[in-house]
PDB file of N, CA and C in Angstrom:
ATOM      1  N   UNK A   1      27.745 -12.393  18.625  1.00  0.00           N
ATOM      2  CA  UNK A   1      26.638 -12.413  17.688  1.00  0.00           C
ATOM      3  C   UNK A   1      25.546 -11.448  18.135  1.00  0.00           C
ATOM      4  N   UNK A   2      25.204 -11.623  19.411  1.00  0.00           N
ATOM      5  CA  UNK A   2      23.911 -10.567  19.744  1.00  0.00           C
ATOM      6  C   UNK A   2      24.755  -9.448  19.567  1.00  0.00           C
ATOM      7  N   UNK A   3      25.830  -8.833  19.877  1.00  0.00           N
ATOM      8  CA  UNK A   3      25.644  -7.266  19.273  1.00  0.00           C
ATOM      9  C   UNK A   3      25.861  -6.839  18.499  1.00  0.00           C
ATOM     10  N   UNK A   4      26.539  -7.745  17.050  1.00  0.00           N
ATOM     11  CA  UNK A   4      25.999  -7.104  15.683  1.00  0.00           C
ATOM     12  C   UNK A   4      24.481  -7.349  14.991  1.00  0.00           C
ATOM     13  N   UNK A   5      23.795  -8.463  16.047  1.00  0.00           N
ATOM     14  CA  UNK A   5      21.997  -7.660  15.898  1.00  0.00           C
ATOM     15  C   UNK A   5      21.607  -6.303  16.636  1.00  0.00           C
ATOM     16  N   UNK A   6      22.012  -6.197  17.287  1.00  0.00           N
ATOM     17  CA  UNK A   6      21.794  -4.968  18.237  1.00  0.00           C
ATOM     18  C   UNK A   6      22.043  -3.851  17.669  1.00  0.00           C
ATOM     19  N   UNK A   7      23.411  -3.916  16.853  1.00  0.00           N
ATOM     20  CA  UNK A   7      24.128  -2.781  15.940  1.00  0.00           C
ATOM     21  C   UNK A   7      22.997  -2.665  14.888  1.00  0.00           C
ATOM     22  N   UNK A   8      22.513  -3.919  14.222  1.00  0.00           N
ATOM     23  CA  UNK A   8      21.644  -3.677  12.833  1.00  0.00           C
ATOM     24  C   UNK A   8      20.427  -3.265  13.207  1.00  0.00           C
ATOM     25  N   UNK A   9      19.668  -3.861  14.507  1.00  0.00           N
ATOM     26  CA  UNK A   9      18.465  -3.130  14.526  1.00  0.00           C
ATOM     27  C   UNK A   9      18.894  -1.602  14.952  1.00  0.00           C
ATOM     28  N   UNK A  10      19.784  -0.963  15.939  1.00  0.00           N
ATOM     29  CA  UNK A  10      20.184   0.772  15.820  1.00  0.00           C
ATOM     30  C   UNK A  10      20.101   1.208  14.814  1.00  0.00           C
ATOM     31  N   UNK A  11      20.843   0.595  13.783  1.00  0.00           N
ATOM     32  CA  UNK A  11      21.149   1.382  12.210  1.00  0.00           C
ATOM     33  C   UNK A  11      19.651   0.974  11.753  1.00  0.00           C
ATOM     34  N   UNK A  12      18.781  -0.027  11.655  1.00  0.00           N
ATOM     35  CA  UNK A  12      17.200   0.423  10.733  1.00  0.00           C
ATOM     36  C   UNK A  12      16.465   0.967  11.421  1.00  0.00           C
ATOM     37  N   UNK A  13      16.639   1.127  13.369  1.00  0.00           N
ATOM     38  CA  UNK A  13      15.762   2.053  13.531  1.00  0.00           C
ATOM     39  C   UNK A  13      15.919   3.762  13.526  1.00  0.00           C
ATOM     40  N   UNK A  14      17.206   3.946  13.066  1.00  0.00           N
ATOM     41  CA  UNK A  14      17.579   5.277  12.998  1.00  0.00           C
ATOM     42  C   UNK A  14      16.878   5.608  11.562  1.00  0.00           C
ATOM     43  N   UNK A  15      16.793   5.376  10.407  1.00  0.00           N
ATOM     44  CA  UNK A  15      16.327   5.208   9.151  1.00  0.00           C
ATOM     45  C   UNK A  15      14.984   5.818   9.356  1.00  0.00           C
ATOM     46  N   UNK A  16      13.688   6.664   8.459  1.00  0.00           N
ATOM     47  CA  UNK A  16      12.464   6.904   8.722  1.00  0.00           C
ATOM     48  C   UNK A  16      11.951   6.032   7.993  1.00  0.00           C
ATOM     49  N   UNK A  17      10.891   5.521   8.592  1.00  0.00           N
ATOM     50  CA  UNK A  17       9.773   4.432   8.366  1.00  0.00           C
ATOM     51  C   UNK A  17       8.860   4.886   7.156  1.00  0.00           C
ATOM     52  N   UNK A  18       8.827   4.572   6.037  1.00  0.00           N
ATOM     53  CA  UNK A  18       8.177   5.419   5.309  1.00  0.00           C
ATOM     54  C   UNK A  18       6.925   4.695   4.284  1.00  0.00           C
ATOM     55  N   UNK A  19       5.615   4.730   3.849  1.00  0.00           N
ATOM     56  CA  UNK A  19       5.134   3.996   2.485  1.00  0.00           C
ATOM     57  C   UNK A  19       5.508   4.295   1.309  1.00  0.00           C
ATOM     58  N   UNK A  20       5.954   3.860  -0.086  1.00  0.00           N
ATOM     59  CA  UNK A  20       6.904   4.077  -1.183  1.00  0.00           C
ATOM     60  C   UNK A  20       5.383   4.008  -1.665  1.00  0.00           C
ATOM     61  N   UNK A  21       4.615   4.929  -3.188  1.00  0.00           N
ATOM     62  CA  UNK A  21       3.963   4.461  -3.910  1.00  0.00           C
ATOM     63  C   UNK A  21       4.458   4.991  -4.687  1.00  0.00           C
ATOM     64  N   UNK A  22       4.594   3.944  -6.462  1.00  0.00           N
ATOM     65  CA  UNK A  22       5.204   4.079  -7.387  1.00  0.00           C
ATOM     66  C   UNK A  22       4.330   3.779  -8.496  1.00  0.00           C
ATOM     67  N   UNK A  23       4.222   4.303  -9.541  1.00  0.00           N
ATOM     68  CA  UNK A  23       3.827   3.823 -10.766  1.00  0.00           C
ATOM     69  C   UNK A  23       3.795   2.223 -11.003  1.00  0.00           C
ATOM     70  N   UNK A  24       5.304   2.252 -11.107  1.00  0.00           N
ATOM     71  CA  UNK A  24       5.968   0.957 -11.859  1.00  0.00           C
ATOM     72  C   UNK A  24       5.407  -0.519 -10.741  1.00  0.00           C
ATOM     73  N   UNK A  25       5.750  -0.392  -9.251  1.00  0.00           N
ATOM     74  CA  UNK A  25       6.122  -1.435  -8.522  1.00  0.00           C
ATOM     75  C   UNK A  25       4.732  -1.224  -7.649  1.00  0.00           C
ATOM     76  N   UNK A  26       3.941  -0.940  -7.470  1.00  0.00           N
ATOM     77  CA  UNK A  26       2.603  -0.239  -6.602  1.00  0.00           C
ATOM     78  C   UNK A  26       3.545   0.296  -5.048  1.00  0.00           C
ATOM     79  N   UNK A  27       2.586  -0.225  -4.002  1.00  0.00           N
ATOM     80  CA  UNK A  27       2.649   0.537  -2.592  1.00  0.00           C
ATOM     81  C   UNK A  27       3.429  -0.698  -1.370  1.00  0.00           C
ATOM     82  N   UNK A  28       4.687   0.185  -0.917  1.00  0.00           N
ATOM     83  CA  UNK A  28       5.866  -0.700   0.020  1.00  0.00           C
ATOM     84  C   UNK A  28       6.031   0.079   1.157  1.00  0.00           C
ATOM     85  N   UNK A  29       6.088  -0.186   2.074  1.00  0.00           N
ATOM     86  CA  UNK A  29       6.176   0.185   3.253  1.00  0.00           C
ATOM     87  C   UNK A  29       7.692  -0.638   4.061  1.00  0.00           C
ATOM     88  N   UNK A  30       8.610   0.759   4.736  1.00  0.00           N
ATOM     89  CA  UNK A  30       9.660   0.129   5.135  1.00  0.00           C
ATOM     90  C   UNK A  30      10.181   0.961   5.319  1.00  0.00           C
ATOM     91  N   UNK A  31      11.831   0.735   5.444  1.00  0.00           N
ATOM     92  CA  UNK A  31      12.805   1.827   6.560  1.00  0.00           C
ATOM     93  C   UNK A  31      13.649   2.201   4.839  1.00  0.00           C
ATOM     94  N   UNK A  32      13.628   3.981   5.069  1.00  0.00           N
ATOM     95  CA  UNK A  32      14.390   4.231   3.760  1.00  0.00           C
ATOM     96  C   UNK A  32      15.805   4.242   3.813  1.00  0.00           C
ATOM     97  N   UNK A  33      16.686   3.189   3.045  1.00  0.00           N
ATOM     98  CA  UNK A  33      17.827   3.066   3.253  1.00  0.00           C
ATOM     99  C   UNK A  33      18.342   4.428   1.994  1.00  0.00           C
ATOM    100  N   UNK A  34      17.751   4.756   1.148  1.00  0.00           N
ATOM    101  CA  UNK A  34      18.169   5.679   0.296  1.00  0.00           C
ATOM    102  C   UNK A  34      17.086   6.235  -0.710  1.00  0.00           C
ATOM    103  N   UNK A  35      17.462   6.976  -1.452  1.00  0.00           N
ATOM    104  CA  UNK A  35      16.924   7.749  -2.390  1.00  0.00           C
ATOM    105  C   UNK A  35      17.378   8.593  -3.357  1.00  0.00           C
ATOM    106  N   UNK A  36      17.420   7.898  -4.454  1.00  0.00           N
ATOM    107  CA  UNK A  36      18.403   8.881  -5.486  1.00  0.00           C
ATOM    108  C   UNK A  36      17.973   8.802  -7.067  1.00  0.00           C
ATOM    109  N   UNK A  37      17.852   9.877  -7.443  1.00  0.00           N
ATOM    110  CA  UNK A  37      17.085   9.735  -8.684  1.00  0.00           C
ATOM    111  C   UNK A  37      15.734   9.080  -8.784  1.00  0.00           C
ATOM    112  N   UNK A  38      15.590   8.292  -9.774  1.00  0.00           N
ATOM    113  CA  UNK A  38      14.254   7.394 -10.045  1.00  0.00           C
ATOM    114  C   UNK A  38      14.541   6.087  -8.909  1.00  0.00           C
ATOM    115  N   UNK A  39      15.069   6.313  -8.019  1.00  0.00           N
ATOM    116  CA  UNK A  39      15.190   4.942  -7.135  1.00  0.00           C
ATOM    117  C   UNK A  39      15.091   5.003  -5.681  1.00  0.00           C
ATOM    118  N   UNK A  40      14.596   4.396  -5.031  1.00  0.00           N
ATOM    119  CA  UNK A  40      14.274   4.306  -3.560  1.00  0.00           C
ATOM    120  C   UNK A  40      14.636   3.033  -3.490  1.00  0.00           C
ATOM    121  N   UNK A  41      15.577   2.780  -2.105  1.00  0.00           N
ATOM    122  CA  UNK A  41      15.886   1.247  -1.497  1.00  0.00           C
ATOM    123  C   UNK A  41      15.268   1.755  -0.353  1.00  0.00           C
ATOM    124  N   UNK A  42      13.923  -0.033  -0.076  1.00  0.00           N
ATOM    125  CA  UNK A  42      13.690   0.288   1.050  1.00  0.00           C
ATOM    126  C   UNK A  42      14.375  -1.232   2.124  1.00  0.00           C
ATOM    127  N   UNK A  43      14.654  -1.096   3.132  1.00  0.00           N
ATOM    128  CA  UNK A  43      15.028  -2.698   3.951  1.00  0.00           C
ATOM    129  C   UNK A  43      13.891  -2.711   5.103  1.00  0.00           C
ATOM    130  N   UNK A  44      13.441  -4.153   5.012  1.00  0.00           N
ATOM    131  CA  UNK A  44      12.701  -4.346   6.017  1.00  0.00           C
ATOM    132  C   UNK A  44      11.528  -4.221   5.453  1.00  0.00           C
ATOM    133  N   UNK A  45      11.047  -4.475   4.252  1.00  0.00           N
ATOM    134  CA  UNK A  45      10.310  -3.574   3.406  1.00  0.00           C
ATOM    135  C   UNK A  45       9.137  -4.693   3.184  1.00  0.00           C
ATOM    136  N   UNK A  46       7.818  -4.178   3.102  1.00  0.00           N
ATOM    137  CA  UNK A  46       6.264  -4.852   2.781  1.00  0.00           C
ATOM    138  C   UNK A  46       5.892  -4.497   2.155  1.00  0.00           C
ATOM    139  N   UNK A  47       5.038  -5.360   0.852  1.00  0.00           N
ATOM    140  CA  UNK A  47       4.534  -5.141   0.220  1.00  0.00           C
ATOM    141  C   UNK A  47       3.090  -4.775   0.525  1.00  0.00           C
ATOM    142  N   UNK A  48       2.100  -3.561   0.109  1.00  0.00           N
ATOM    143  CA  UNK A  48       0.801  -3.356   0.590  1.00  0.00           C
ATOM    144  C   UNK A  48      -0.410  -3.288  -0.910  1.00  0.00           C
ATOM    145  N   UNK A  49      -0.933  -5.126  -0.827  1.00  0.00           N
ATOM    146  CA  UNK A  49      -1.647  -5.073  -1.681  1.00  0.00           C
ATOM    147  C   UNK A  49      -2.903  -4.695  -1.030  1.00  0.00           C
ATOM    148  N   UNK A  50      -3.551  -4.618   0.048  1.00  0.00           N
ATOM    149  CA  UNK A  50      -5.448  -4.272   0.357  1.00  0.00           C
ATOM    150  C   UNK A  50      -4.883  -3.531   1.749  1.00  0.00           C
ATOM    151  N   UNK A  51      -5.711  -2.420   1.617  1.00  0.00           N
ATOM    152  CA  UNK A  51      -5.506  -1.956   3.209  1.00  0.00           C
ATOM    153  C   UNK A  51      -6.961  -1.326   3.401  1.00  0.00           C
ATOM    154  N   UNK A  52      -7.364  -1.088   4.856  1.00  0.00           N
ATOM    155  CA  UNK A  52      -8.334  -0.419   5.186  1.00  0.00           C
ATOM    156  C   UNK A  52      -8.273   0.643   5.277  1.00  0.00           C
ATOM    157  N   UNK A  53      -8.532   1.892   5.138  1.00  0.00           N
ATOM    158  CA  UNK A  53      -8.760   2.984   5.604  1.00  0.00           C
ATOM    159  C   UNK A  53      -9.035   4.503   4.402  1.00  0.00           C
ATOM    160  N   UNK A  54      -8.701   5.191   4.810  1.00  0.00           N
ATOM    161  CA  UNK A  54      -9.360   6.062   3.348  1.00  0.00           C
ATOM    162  C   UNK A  54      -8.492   6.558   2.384  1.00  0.00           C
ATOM    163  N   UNK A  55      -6.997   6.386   2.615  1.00  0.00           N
ATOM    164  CA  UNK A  55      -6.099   6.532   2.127  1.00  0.00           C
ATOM    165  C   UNK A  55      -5.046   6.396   2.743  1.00  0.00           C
ATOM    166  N   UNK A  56      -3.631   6.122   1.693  1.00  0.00           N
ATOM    167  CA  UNK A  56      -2.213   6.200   2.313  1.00  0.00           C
ATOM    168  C   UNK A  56      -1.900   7.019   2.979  1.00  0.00           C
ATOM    169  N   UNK A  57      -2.207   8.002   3.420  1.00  0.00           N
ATOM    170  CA  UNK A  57      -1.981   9.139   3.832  1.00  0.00           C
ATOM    171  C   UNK A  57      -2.571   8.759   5.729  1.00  0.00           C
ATOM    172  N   UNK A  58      -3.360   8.459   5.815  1.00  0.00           N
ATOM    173  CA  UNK A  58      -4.315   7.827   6.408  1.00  0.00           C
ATOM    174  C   UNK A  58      -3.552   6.757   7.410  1.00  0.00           C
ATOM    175  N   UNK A  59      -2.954   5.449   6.393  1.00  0.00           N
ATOM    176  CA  UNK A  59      -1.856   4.567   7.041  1.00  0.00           C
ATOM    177  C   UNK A  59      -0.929   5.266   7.487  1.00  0.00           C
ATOM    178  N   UNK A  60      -0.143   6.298   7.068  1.00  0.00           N
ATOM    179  CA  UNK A  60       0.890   6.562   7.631  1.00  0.00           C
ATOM    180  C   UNK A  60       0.446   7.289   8.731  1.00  0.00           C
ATOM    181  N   UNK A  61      -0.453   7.661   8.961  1.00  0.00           N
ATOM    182  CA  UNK A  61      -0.541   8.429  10.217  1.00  0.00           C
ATOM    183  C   UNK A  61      -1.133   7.510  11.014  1.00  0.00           C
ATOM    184  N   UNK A  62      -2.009   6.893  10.866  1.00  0.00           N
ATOM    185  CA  UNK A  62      -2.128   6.500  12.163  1.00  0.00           C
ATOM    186  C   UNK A  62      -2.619   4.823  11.759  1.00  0.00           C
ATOM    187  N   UNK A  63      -1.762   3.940  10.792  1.00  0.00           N
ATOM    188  CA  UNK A  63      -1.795   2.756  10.410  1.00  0.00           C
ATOM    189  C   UNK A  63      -3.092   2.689  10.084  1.00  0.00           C
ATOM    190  N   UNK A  64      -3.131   0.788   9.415  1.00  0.00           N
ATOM    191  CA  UNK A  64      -4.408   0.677   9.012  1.00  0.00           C
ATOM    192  C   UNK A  64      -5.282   0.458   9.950  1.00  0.00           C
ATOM    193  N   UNK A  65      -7.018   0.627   9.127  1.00  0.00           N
ATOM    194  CA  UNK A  65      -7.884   0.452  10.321  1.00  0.00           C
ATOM    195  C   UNK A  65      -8.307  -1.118   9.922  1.00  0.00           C
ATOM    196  N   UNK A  66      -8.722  -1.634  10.946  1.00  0.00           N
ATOM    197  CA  UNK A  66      -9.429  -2.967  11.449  1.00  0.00           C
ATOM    198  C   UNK A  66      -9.970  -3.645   9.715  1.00  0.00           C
ATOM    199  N   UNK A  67      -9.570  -4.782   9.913  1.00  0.00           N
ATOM    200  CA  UNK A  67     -10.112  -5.173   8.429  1.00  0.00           C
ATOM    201  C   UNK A  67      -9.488  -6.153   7.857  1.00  0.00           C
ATOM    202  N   UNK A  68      -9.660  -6.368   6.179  1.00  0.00           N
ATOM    203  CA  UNK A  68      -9.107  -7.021   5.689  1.00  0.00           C
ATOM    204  C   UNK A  68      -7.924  -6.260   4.601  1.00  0.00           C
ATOM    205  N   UNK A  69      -6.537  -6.493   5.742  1.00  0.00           N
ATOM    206  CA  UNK A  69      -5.391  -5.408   5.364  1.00  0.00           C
ATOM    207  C   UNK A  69      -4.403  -6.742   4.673  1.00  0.00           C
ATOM    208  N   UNK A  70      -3.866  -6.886   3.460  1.00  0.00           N
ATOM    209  CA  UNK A  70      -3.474  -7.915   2.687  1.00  0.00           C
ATOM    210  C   UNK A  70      -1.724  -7.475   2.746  1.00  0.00           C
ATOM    211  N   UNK A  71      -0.790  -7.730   3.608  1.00  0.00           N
ATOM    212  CA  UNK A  71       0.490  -7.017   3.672  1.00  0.00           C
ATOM    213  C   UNK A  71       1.466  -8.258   3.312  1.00  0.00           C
ATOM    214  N   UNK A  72       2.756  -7.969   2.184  1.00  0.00           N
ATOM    215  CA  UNK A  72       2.989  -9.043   2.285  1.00  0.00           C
ATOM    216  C   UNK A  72       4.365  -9.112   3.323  1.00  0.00           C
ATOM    217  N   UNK A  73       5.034 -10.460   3.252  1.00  0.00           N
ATOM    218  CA  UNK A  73       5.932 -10.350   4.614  1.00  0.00           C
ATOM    219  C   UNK A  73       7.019  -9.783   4.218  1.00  0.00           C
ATOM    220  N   UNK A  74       7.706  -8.860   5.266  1.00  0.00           N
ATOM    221  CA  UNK A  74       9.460  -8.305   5.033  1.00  0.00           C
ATOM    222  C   UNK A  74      10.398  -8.900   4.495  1.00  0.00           C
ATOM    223  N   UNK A  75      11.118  -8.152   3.098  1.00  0.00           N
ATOM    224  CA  UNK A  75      12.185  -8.597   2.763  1.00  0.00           C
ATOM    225  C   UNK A  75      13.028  -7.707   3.396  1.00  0.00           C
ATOM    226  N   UNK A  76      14.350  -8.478   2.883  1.00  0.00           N
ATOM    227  CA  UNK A  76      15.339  -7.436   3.450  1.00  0.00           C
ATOM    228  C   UNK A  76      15.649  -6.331   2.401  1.00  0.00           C
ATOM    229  N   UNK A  77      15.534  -5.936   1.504  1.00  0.00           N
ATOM    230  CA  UNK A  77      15.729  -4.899   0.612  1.00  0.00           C
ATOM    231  C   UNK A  77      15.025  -5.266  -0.679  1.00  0.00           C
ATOM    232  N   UNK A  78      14.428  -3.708  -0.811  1.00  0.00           N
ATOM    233  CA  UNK A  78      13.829  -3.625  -1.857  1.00  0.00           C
ATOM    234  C   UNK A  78      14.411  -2.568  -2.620  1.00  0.00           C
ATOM    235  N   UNK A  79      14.724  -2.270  -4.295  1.00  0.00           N
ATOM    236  CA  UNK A  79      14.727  -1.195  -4.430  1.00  0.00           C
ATOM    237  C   UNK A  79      13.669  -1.173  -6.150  1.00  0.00           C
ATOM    238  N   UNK A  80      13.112  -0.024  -5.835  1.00  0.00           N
ATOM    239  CA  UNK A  80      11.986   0.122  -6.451  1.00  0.00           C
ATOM    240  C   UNK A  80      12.674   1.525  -7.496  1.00  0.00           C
ATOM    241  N   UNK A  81      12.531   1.449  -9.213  1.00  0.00           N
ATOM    242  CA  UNK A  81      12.613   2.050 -10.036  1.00  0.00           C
ATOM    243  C   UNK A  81      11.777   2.854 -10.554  1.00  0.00           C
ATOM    244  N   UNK A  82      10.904   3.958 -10.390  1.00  0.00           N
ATOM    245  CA  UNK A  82      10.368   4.463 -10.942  1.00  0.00           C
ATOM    246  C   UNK A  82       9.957   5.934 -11.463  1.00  0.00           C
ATOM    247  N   UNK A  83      10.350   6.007 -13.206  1.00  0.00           N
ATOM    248  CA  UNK A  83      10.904   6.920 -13.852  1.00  0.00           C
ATOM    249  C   UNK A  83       9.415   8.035 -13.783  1.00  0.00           C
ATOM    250  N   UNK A  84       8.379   7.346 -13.635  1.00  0.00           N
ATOM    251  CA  UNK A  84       7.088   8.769 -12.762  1.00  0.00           C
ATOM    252  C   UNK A  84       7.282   9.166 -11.927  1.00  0.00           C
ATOM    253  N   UNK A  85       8.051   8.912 -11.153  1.00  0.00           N
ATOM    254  CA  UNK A  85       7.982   9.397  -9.526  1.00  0.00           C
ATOM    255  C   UNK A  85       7.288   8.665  -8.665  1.00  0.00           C
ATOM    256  N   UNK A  86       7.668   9.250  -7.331  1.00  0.00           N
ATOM    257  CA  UNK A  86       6.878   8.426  -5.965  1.00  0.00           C
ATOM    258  C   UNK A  86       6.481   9.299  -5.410  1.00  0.00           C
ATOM    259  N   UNK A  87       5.528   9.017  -5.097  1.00  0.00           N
ATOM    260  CA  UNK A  87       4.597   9.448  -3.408  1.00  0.00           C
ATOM    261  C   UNK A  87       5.326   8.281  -2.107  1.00  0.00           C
ATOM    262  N   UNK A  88       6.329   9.649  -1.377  1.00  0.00           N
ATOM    263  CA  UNK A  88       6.918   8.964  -0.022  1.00  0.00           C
ATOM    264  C   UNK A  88       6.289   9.931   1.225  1.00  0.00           C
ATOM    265  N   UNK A  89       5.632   8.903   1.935  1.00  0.00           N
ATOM    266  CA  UNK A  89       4.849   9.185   3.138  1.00  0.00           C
ATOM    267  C   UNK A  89       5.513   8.828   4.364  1.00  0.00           C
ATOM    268  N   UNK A  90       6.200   9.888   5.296  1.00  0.00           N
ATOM    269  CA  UNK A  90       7.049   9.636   6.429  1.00  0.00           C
ATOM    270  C   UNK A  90       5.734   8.948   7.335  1.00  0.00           C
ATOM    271  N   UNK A  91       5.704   7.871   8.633  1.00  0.00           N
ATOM    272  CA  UNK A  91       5.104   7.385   8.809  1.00  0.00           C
ATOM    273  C   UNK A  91       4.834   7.508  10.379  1.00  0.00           C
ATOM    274  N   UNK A  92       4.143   8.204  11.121  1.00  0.00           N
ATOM    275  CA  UNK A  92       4.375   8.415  12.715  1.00  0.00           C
ATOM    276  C   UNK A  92       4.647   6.816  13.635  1.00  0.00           C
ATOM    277  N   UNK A  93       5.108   6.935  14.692  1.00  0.00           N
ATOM    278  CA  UNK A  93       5.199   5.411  15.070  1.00  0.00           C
ATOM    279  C   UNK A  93       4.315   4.612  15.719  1.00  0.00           C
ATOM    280  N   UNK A  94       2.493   5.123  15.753  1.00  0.00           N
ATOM    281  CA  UNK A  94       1.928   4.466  16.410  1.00  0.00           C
ATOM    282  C   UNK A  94       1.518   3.589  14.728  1.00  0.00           C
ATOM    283  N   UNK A  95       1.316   4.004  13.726  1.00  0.00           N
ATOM    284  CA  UNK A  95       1.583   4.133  12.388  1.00  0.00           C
ATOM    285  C   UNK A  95       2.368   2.583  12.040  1.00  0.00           C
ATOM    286  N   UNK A  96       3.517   2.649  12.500  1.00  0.00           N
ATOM    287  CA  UNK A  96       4.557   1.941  11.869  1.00  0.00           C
ATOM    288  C   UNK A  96       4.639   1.038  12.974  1.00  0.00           C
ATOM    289  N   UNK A  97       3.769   0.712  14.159  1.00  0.00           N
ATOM    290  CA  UNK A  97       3.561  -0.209  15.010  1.00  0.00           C
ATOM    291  C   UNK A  97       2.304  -0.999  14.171  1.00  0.00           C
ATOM    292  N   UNK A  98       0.961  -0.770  14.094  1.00  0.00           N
ATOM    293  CA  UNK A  98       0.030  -1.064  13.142  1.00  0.00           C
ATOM    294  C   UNK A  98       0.655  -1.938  11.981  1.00  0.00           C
ATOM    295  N   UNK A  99       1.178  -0.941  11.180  1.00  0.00           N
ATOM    296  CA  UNK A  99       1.533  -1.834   9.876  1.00  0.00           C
ATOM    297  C   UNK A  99       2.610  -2.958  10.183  1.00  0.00           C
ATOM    298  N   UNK A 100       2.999  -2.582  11.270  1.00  0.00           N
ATOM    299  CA  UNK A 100       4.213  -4.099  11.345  1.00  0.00           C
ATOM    300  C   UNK A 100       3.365  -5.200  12.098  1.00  0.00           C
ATOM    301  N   UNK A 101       2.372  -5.150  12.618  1.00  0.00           N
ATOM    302  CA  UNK A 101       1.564  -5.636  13.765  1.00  0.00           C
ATOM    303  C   UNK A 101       0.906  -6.749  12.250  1.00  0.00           C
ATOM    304  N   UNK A 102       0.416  -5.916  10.998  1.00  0.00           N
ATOM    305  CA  UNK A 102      -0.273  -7.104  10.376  1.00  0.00           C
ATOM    306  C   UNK A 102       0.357  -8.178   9.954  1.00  0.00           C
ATOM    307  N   UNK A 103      -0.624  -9.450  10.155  1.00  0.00           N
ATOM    308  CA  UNK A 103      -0.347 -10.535   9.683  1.00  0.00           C
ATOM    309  C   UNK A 103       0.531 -10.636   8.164  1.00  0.00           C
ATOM    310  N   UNK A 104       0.975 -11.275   7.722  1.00  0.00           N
ATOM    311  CA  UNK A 104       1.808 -11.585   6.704  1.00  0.00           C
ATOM    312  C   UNK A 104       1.140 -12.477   5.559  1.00  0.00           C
ATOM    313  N   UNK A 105       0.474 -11.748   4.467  1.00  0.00           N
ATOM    314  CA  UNK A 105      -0.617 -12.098   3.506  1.00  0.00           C
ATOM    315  C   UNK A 105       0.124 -12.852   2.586  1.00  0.00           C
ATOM    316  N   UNK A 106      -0.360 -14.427   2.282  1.00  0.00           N
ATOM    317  CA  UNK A 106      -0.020 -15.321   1.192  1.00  0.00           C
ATOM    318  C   UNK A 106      -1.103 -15.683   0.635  1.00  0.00           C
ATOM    319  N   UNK A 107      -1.029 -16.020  -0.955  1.00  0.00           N
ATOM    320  CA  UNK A 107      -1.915 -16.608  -1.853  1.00  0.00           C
ATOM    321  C   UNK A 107      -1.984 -18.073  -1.367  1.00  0.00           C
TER     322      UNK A 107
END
């Protein structure tokens, strides 16, 4: 059992860590399992309703800042449809330490 976890975390950390923003579905953060056409699957994937800082652009580089950052918790796959297009932001890893670091936001 531990080394087909071992195998699955290799295979999502080989994947780039990326934020998805879409028209249709808003802003997801997660490991891109694909991309094709109007569709992005992400796994491991958060939803980002409130974040601090001055922009997405911003999170991905160097995560959010201090605050009230509203993230919701990881599913295992998401795939997000959207026929406008996306803004995909590769994410550096002090970045993608931050955003995994926040708490897990419920209503």
């Amino acid at each position: 059992m531990k080394k087909k976890t071992k195998t699955v975390k290799k295979a999502v950390a080989k994947k780039p860590y990326v934020i998805v923003r879409s028209h249709t579905a808003g802003v997801h953060a997660g490991f891109l399992k694909s991309r094709k056409g109007d569709t992005v699957v992400l796994t491991e994937s958060r939803r980002l309703w409130l974040w601090q800082g001055a922009s997405l652009s911003e999170v991905a580089n160097h995560g959010p800042a201090e605050g009230d950052n509203r993230f919701g918790g990881p599913v295992l796959e998401t795939e997000i449809v959207s026929p406008q297009g996306f803004e995909i932001a590769k994410c550096r890893p002090d970045a993608i330490k931050k955003i995994q670091e926040v708490k897990e936001w419920r209503k």
